[in-house]
PDB file of N, CA and C in Angstrom:
ATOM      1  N   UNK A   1      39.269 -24.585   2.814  1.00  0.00           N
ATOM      2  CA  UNK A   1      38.635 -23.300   2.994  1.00  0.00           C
ATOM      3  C   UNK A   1      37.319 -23.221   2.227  1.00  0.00           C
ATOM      4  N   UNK A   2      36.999 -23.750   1.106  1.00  0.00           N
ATOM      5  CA  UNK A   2      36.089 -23.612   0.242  1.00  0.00           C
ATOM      6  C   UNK A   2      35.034 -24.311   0.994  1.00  0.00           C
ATOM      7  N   UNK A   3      35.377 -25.770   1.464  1.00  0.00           N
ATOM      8  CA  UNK A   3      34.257 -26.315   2.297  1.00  0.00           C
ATOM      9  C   UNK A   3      33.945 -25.786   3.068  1.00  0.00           C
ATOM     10  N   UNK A   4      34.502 -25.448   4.151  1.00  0.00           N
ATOM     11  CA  UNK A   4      34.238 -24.360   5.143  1.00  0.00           C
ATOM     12  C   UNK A   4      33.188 -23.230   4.727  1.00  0.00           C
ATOM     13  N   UNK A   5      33.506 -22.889   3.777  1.00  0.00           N
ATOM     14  CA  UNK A   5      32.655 -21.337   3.271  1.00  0.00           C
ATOM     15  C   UNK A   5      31.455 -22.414   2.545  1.00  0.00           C
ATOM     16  N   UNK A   6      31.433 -22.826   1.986  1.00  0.00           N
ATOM     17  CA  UNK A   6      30.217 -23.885   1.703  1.00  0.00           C
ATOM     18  C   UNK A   6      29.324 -24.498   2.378  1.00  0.00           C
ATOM     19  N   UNK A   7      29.657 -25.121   3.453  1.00  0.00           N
ATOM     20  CA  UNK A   7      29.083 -25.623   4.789  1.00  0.00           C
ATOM     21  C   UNK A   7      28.444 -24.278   5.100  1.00  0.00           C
ATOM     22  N   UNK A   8      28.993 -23.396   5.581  1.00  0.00           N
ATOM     23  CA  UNK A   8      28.570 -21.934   6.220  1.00  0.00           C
ATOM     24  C   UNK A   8      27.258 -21.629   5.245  1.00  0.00           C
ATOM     25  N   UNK A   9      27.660 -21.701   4.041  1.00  0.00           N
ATOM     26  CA  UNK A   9      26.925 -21.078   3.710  1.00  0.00           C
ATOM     27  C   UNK A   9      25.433 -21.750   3.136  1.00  0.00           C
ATOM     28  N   UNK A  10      25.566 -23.173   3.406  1.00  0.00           N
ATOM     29  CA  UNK A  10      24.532 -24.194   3.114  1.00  0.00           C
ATOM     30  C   UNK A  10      23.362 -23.935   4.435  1.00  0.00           C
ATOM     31  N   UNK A  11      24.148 -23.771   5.693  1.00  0.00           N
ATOM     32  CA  UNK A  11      23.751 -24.132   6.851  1.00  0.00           C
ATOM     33  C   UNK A  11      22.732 -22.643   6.787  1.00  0.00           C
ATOM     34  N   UNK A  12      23.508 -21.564   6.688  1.00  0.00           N
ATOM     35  CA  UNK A  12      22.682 -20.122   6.689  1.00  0.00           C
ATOM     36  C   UNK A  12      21.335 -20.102   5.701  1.00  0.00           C
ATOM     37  N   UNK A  13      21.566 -20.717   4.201  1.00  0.00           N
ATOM     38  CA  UNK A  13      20.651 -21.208   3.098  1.00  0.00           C
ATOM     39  C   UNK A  13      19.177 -21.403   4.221  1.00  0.00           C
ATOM     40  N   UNK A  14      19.548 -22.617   4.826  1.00  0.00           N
ATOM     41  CA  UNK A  14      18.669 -23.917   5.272  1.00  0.00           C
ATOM     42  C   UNK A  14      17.717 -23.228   6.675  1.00  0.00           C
ATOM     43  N   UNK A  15      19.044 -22.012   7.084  1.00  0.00           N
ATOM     44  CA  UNK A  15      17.907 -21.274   8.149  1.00  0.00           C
ATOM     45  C   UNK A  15      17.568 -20.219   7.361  1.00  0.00           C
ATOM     46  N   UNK A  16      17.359 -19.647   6.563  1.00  0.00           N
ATOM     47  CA  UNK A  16      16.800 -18.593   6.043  1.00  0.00           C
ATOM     48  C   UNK A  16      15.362 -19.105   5.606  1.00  0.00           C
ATOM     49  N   UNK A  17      15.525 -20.047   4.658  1.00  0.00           N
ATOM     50  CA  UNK A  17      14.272 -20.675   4.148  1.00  0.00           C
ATOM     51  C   UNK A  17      12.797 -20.662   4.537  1.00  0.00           C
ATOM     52  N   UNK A  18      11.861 -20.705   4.271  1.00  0.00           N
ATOM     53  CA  UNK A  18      10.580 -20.634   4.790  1.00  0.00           C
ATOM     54  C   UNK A  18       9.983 -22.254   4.753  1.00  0.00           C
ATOM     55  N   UNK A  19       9.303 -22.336   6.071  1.00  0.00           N
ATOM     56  CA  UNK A  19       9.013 -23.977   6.365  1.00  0.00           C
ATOM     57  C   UNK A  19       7.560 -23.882   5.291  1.00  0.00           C
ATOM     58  N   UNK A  20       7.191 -24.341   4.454  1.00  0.00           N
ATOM     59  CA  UNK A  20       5.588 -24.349   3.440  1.00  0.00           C
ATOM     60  C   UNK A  20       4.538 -25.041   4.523  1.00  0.00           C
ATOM     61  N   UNK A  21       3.539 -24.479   4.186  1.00  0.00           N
ATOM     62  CA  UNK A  21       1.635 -24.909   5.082  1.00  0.00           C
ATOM     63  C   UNK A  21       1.754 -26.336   3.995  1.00  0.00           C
ATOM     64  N   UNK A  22       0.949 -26.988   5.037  1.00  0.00           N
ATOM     65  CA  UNK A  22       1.093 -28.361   4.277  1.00  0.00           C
ATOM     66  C   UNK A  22      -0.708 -27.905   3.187  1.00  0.00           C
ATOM     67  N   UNK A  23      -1.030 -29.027   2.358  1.00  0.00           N
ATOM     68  CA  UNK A  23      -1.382 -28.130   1.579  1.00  0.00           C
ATOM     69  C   UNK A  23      -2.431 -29.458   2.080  1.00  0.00           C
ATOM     70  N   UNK A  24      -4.252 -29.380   2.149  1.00  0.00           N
ATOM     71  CA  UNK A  24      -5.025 -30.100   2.359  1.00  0.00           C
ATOM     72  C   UNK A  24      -5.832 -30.169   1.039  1.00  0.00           C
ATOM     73  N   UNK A  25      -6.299 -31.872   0.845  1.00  0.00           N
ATOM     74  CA  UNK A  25      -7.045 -31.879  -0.033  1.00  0.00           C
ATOM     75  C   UNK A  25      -8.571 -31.551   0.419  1.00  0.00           C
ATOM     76  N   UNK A  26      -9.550 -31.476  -0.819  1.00  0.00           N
ATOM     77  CA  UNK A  26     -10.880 -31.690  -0.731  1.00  0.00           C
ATOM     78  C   UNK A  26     -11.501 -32.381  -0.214  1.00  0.00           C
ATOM     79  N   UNK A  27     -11.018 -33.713   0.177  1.00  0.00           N
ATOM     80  CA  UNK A  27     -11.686 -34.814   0.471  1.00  0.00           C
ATOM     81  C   UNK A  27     -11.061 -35.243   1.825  1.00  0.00           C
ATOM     82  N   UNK A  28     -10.148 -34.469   2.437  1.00  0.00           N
ATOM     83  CA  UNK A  28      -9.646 -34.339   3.871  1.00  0.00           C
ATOM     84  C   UNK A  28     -10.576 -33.532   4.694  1.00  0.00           C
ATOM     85  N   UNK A  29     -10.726 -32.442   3.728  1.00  0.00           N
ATOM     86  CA  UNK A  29     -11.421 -31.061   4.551  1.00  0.00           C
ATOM     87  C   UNK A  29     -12.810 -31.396   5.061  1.00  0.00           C
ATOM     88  N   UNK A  30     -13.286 -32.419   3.912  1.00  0.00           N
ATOM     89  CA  UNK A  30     -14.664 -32.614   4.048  1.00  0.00           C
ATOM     90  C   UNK A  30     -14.541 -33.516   4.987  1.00  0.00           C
ATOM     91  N   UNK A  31     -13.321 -34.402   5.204  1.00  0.00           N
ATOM     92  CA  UNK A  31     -13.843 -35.290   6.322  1.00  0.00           C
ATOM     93  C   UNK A  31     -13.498 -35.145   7.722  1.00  0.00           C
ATOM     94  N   UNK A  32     -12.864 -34.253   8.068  1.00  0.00           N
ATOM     95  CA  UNK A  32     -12.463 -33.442   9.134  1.00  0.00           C
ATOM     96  C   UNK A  32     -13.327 -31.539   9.549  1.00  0.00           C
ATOM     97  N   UNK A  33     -14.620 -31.726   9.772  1.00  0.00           N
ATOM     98  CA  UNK A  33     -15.106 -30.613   9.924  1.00  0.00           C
ATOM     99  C   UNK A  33     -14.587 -29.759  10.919  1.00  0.00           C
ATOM    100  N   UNK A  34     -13.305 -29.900  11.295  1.00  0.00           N
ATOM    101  CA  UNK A  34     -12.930 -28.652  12.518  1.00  0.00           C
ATOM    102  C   UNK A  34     -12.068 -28.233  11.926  1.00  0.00           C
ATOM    103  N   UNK A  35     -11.211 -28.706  10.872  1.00  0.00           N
ATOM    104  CA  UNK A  35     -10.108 -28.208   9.936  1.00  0.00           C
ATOM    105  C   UNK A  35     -10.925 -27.617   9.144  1.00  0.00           C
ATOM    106  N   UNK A  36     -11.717 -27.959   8.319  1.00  0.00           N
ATOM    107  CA  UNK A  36     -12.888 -27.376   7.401  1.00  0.00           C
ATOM    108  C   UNK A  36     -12.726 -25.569   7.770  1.00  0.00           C
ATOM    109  N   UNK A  37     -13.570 -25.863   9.101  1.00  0.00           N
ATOM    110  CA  UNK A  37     -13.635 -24.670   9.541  1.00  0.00           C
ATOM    111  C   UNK A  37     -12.414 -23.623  10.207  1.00  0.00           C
ATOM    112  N   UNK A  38     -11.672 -24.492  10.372  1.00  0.00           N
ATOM    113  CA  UNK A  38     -10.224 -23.462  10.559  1.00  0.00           C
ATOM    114  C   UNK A  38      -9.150 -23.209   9.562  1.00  0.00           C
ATOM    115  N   UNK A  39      -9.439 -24.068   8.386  1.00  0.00           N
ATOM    116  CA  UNK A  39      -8.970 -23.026   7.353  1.00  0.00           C
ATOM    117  C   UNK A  39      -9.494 -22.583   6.207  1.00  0.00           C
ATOM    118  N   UNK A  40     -11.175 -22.154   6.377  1.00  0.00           N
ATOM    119  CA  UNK A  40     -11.807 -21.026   6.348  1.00  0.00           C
ATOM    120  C   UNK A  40     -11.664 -20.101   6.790  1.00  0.00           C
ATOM    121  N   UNK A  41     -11.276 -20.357   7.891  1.00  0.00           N
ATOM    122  CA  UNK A  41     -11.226 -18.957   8.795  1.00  0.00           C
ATOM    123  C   UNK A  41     -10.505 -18.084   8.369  1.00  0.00           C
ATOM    124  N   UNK A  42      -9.026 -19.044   8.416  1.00  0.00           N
ATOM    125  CA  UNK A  42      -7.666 -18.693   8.190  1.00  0.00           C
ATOM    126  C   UNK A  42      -7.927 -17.648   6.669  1.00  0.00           C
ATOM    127  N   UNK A  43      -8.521 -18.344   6.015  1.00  0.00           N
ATOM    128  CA  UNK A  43      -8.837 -17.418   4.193  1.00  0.00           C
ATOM    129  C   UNK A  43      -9.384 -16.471   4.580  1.00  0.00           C
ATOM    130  N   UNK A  44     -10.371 -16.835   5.242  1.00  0.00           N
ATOM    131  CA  UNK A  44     -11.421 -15.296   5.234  1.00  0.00           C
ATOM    132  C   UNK A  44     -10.560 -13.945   5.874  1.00  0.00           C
ATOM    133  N   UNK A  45     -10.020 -14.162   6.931  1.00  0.00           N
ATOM    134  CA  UNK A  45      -8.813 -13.427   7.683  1.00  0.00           C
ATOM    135  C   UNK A  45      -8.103 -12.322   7.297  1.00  0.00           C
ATOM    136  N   UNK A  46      -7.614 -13.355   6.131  1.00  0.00           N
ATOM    137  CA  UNK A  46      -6.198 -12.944   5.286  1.00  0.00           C
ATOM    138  C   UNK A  46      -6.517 -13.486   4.117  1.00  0.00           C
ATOM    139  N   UNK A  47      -7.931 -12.501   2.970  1.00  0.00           N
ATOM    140  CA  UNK A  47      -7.943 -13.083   1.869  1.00  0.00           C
ATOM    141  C   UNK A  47      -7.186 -12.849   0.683  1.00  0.00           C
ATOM    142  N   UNK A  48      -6.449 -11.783   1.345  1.00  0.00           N
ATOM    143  CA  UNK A  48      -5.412 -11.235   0.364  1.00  0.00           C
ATOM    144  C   UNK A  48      -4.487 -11.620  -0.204  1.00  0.00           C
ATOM    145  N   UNK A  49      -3.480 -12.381   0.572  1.00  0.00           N
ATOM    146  CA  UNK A  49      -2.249 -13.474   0.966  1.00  0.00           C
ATOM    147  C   UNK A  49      -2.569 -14.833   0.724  1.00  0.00           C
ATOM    148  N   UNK A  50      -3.405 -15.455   1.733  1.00  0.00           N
ATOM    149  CA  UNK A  50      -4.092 -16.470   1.528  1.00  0.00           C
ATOM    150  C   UNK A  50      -5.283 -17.083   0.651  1.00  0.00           C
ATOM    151  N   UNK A  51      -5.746 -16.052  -0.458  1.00  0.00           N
ATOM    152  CA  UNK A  51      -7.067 -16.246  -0.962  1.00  0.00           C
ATOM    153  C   UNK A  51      -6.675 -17.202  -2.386  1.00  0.00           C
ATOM    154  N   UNK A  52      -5.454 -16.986  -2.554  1.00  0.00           N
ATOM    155  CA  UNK A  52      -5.258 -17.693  -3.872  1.00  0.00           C
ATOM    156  C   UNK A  52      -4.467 -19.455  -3.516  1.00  0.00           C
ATOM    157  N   UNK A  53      -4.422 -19.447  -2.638  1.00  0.00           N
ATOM    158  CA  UNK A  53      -3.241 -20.658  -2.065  1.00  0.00           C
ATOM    159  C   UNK A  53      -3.999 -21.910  -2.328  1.00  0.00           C
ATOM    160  N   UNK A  54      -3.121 -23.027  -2.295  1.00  0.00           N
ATOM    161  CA  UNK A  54      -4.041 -24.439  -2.899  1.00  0.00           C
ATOM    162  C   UNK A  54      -5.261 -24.554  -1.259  1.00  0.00           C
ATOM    163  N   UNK A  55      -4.665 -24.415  -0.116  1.00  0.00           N
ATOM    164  CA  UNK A  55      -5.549 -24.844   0.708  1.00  0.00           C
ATOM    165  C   UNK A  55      -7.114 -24.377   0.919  1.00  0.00           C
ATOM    166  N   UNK A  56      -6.375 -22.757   0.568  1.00  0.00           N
ATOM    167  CA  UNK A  56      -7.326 -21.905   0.556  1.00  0.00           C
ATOM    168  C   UNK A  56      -8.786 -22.062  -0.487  1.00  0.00           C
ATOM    169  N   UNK A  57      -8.588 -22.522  -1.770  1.00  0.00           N
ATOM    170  CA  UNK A  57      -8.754 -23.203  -3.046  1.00  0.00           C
ATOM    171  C   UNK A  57      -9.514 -24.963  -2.737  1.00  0.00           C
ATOM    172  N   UNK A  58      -9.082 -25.286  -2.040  1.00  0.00           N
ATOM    173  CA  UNK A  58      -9.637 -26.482  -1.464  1.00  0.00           C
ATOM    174  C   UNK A  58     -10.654 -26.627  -0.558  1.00  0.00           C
ATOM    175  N   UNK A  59     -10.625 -25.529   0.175  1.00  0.00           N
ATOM    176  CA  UNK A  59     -11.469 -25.491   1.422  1.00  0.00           C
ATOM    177  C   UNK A  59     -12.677 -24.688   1.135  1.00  0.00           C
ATOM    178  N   UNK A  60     -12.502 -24.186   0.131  1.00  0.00           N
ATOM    179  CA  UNK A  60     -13.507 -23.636  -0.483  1.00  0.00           C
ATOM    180  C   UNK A  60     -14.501 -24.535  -1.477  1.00  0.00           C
ATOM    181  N   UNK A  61     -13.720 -25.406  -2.147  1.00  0.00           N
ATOM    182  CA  UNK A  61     -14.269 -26.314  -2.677  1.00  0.00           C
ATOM    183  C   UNK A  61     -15.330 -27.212  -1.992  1.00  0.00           C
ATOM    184  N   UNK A  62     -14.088 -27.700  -0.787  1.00  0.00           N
ATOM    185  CA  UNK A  62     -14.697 -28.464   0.537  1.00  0.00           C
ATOM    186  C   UNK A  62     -16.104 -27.830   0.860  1.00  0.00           C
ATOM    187  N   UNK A  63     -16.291 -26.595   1.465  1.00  0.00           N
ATOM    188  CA  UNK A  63     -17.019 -25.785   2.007  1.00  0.00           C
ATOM    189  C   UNK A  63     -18.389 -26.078   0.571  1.00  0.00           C
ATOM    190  N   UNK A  64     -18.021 -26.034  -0.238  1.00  0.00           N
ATOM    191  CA  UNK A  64     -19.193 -25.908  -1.469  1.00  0.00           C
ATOM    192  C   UNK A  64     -20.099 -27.255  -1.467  1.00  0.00           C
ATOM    193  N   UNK A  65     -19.380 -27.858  -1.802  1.00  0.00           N
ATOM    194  CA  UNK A  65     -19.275 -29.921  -1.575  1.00  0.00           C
ATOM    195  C   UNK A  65     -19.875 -30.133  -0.654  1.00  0.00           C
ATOM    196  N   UNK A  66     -20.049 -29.638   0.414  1.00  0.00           N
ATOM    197  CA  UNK A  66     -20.621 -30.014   2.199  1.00  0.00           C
ATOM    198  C   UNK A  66     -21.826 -29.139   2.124  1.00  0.00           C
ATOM    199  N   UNK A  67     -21.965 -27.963   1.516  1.00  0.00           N
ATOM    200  CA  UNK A  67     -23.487 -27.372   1.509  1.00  0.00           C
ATOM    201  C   UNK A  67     -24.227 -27.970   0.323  1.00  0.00           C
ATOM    202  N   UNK A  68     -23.549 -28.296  -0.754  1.00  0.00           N
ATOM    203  CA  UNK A  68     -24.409 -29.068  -2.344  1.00  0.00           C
ATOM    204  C   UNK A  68     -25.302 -30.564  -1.206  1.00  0.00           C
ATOM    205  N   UNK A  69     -24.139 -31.385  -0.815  1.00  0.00           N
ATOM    206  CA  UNK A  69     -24.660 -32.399   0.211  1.00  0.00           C
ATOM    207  C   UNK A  69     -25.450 -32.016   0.900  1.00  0.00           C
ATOM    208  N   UNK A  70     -25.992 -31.122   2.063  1.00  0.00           N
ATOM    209  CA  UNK A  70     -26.779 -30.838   3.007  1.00  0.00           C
ATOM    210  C   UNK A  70     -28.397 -30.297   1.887  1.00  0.00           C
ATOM    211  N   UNK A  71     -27.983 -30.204   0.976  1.00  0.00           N
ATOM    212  CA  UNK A  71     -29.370 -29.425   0.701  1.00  0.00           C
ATOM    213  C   UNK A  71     -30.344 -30.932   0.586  1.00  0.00           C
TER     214      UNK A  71
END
């Protein structure tokens, strides 16, 4: 019985859970300019939620890094 209620309750655990944003580095963002720009977007959007997050944090970096270069 205990397994039973254990199993149950592992399985319910495992769907409740939240799947995590994979998290992009600096040096991805910069080398992929269509991601660059789509998760900028994504920050600018929702800077509320998203403004503190590592990707968010990265892509900003990214974004800085790619205009220091262009000048």
């Amino acid at each position: 019985m205990r397994l039973r209620f254990l199993s149950v309750f592992l399985v319910v655990l495992a769907a409740c859970s939240q799947e995590t944003e994979r998290v992009y580095t600096v040096d991805e963002l910069m080398a992929d300019k269509a991601l660059l720009a789509d998760v900028i977007g994504k920050c600018r959007r929702n800077p509320g939620e998203l403004g503190n997050t590592p990707s968010c944090q990265n892509a900003a970096a990214a974004d800085f890094r790619t205009r220091l270069e262009r000048m």
